[in-house]
C-alpha atoms as a PDB file:
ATOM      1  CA  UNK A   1      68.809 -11.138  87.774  1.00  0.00           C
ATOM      2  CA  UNK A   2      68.102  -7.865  89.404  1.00  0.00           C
ATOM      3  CA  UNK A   3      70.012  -4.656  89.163  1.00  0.00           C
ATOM      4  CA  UNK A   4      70.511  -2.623  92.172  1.00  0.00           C
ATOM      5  CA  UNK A   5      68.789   0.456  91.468  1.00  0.00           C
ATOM      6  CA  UNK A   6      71.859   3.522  91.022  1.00  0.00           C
ATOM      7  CA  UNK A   7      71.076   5.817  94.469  1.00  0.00           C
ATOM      8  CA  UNK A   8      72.128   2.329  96.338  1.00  0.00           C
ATOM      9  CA  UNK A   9      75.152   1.334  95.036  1.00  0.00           C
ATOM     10  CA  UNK A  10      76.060   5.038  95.149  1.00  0.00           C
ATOM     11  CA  UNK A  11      75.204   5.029  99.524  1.00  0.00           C
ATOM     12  CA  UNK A  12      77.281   1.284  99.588  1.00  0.00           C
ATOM     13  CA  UNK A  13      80.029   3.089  97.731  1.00  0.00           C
ATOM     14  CA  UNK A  14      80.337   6.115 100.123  1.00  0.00           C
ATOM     15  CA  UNK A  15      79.953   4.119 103.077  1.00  0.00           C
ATOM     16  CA  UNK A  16      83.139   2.088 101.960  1.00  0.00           C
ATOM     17  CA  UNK A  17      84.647   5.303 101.614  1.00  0.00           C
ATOM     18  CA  UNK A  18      84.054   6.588 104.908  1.00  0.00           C
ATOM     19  CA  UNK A  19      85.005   3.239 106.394  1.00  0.00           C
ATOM     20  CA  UNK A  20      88.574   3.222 104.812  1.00  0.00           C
ATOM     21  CA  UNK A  21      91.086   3.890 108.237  1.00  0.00           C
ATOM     22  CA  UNK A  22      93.196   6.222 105.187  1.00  0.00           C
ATOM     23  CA  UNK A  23      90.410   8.642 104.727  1.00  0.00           C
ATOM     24  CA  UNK A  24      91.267  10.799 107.826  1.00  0.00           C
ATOM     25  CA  UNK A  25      95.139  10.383 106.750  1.00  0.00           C
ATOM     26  CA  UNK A  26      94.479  11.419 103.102  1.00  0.00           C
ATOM     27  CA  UNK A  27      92.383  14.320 104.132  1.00  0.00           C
ATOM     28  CA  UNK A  28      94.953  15.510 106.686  1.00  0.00           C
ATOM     29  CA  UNK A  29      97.645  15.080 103.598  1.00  0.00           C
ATOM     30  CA  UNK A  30      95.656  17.149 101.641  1.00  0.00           C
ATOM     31  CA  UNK A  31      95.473  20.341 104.384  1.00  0.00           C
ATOM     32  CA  UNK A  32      99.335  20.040 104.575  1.00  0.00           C
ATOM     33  CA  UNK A  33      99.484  20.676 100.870  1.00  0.00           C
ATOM     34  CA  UNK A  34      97.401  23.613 100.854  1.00  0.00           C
ATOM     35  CA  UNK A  35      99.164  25.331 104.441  1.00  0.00           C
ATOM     36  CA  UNK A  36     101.275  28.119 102.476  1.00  0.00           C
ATOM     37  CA  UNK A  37      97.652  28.641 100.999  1.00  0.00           C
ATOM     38  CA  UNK A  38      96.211  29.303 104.151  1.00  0.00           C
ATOM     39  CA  UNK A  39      99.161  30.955 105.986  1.00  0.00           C
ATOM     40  CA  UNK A  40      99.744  27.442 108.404  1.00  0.00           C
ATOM     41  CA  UNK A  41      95.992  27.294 109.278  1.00  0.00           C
ATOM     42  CA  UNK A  42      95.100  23.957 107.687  1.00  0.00           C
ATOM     43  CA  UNK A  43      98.579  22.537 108.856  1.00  0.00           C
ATOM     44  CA  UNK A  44      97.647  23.220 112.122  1.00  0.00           C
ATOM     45  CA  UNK A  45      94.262  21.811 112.176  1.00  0.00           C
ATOM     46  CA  UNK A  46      95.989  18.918 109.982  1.00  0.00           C
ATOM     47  CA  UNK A  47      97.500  18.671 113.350  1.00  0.00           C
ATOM     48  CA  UNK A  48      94.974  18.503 115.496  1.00  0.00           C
ATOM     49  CA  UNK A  49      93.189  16.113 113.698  1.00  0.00           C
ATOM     50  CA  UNK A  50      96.038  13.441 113.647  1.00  0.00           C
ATOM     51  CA  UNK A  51      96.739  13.908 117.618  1.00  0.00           C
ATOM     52  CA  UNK A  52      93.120  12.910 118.188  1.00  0.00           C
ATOM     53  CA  UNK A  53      92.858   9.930 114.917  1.00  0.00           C
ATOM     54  CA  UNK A  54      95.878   8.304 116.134  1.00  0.00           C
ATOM     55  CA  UNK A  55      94.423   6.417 118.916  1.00  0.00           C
ATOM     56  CA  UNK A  56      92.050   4.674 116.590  1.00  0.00           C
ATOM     57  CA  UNK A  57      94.050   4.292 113.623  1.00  0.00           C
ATOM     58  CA  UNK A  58      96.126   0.676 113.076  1.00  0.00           C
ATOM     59  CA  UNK A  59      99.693   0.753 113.405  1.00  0.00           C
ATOM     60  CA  UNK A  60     100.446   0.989 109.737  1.00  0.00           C
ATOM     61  CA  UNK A  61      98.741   4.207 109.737  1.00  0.00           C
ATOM     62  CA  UNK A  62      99.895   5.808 113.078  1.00  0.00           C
ATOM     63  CA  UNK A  63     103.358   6.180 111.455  1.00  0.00           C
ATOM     64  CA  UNK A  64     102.011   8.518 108.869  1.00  0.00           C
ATOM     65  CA  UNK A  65     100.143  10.499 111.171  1.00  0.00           C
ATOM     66  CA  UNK A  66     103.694  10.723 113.057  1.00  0.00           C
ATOM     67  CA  UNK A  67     104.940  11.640 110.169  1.00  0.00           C
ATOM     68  CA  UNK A  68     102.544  14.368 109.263  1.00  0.00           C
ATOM     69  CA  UNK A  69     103.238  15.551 112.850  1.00  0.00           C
ATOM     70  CA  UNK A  70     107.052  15.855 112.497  1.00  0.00           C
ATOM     71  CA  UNK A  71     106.524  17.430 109.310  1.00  0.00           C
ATOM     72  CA  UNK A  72     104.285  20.141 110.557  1.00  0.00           C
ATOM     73  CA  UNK A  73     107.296  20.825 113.042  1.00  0.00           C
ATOM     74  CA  UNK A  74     109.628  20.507 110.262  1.00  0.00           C
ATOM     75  CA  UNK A  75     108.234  23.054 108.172  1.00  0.00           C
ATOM     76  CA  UNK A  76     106.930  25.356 110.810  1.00  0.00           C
ATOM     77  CA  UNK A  77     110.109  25.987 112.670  1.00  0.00           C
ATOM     78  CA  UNK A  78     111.718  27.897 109.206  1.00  0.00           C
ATOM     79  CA  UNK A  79     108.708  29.947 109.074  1.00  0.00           C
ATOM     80  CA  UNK A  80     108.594  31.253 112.467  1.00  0.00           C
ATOM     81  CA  UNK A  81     112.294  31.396 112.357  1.00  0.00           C
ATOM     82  CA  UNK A  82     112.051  33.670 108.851  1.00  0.00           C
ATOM     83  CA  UNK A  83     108.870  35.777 110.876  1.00  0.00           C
ATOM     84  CA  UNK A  84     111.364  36.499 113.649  1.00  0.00           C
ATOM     85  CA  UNK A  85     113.935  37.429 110.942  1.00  0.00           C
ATOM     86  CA  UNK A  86     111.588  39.624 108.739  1.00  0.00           C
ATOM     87  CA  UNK A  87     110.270  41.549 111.607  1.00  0.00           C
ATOM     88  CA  UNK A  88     114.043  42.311 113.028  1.00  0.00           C
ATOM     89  CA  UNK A  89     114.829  43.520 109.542  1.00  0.00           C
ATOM     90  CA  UNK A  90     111.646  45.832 109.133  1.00  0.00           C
ATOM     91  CA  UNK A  91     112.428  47.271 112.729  1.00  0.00           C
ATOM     92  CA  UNK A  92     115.801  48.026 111.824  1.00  0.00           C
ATOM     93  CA  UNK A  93     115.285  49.206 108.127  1.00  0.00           C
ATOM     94  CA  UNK A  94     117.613  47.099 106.989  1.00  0.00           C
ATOM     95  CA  UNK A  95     117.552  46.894 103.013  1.00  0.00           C
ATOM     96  CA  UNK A  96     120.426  45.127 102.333  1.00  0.00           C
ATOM     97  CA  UNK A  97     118.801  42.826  98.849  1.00  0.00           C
ATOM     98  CA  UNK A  98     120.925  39.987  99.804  1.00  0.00           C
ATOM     99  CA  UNK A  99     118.964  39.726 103.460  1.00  0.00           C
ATOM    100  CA  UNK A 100     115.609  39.725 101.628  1.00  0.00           C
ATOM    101  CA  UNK A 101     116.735  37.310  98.863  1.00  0.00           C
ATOM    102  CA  UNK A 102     118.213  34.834 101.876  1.00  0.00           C
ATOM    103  CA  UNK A 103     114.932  34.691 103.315  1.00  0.00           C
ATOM    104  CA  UNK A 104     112.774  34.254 100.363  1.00  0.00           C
ATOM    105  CA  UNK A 105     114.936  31.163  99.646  1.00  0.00           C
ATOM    106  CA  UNK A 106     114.227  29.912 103.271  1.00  0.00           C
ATOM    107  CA  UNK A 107     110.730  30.069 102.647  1.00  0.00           C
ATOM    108  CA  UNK A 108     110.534  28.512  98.898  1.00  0.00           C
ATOM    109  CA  UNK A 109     112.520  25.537 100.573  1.00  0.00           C
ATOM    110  CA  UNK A 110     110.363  25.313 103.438  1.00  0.00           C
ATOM    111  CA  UNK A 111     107.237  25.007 100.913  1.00  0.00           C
ATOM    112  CA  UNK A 112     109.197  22.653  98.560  1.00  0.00           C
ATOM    113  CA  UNK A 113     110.267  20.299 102.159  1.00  0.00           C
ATOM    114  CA  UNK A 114     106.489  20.558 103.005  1.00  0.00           C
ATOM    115  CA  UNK A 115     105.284  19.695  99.789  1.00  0.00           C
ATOM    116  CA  UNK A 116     107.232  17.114  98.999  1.00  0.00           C
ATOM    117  CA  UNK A 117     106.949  15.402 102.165  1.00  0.00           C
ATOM    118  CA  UNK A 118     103.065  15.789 101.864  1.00  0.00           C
ATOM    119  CA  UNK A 119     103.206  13.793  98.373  1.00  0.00           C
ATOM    120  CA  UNK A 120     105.412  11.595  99.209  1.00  0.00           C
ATOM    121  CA  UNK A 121     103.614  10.445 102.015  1.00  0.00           C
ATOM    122  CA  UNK A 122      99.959  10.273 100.618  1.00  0.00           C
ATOM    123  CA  UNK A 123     101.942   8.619  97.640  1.00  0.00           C
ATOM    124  CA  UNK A 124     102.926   5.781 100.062  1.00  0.00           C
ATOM    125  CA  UNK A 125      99.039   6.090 101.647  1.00  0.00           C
ATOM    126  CA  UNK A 126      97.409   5.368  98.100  1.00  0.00           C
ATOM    127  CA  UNK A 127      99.906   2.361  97.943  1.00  0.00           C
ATOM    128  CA  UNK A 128      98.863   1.016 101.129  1.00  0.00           C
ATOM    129  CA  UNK A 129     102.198   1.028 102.335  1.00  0.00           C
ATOM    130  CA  UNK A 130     103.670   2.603 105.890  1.00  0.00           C
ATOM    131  CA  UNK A 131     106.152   4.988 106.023  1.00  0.00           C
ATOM    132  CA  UNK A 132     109.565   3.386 106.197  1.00  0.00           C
ATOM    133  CA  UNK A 133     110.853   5.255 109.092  1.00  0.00           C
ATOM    134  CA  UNK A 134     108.729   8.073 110.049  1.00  0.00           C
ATOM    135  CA  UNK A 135     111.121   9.776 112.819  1.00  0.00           C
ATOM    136  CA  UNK A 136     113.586  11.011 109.657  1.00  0.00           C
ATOM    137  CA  UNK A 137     114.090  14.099 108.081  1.00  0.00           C
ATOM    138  CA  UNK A 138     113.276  12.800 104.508  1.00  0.00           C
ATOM    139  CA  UNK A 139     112.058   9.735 104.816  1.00  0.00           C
END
């Protein structure tokens, strides 16, 4: 009996990684969670790289990167909308506490909707499993 020597099954192992369809799903998972990180820069190249992997991927997979798209829109249309909000407010020199506190809250839910949509769908990656319906708000 002969043992394969360790550098080999070390190359088989990696080139079943990069064979897996999930790998480009799991990756783009992973830039959504770390967007607030990098002020939307990794969401948007997260979304980039799922309009071009979609083509290829199989159907089971497609619906996440659907889903990954729609959250991207999800989460980004708060943030702009809280951008447009911030910058009337520091034209204006409003100071009003309540104003700044309302829009605070609009972004911690719009990382905690981003987030959680991010886990839950790599969660349902790692399982093998398609998203249920990946056209709804919370799937």
């Amino acid at each position: 009996m002969t043992a394969k020597p360790p550098a080999e099954t070390t190359l088989s192992g990696l080139k079943a990684l990069f064979a897996d369809p999930r790998l480009t799903a799991y990756l783009n998972y992973l830039l959504i969670l770390f967007t607030v990180m990098t002020f939307g820069l990794t969401a948007l190249l997260a979304m980039l790289v799922a309009n071009f992997a979609e083509d290829k991927a199989p159907d089971w997979i497609k619906g996440h990167y659907q889903f990954q798209k729609r959250t991207f829109w999800y989460g980004i249309g708060p943030v702009l909308l809280n951008a447009v909000a911030y910058t009337f407010v520091q034209k204006n020199h409003i100071t009003a506490p309540v104003i700044t506190t309302l829009m605070l809250l609009l972004l911690l839910f719009c990382l905690g909707y981003t987030v959680g949509r991010a886990v839950m769908g790599f969660n349902h990656l790692l399982h093998q499993r398609p998203i249920p319906n990946p056209k709804a708000w919370l799937a």
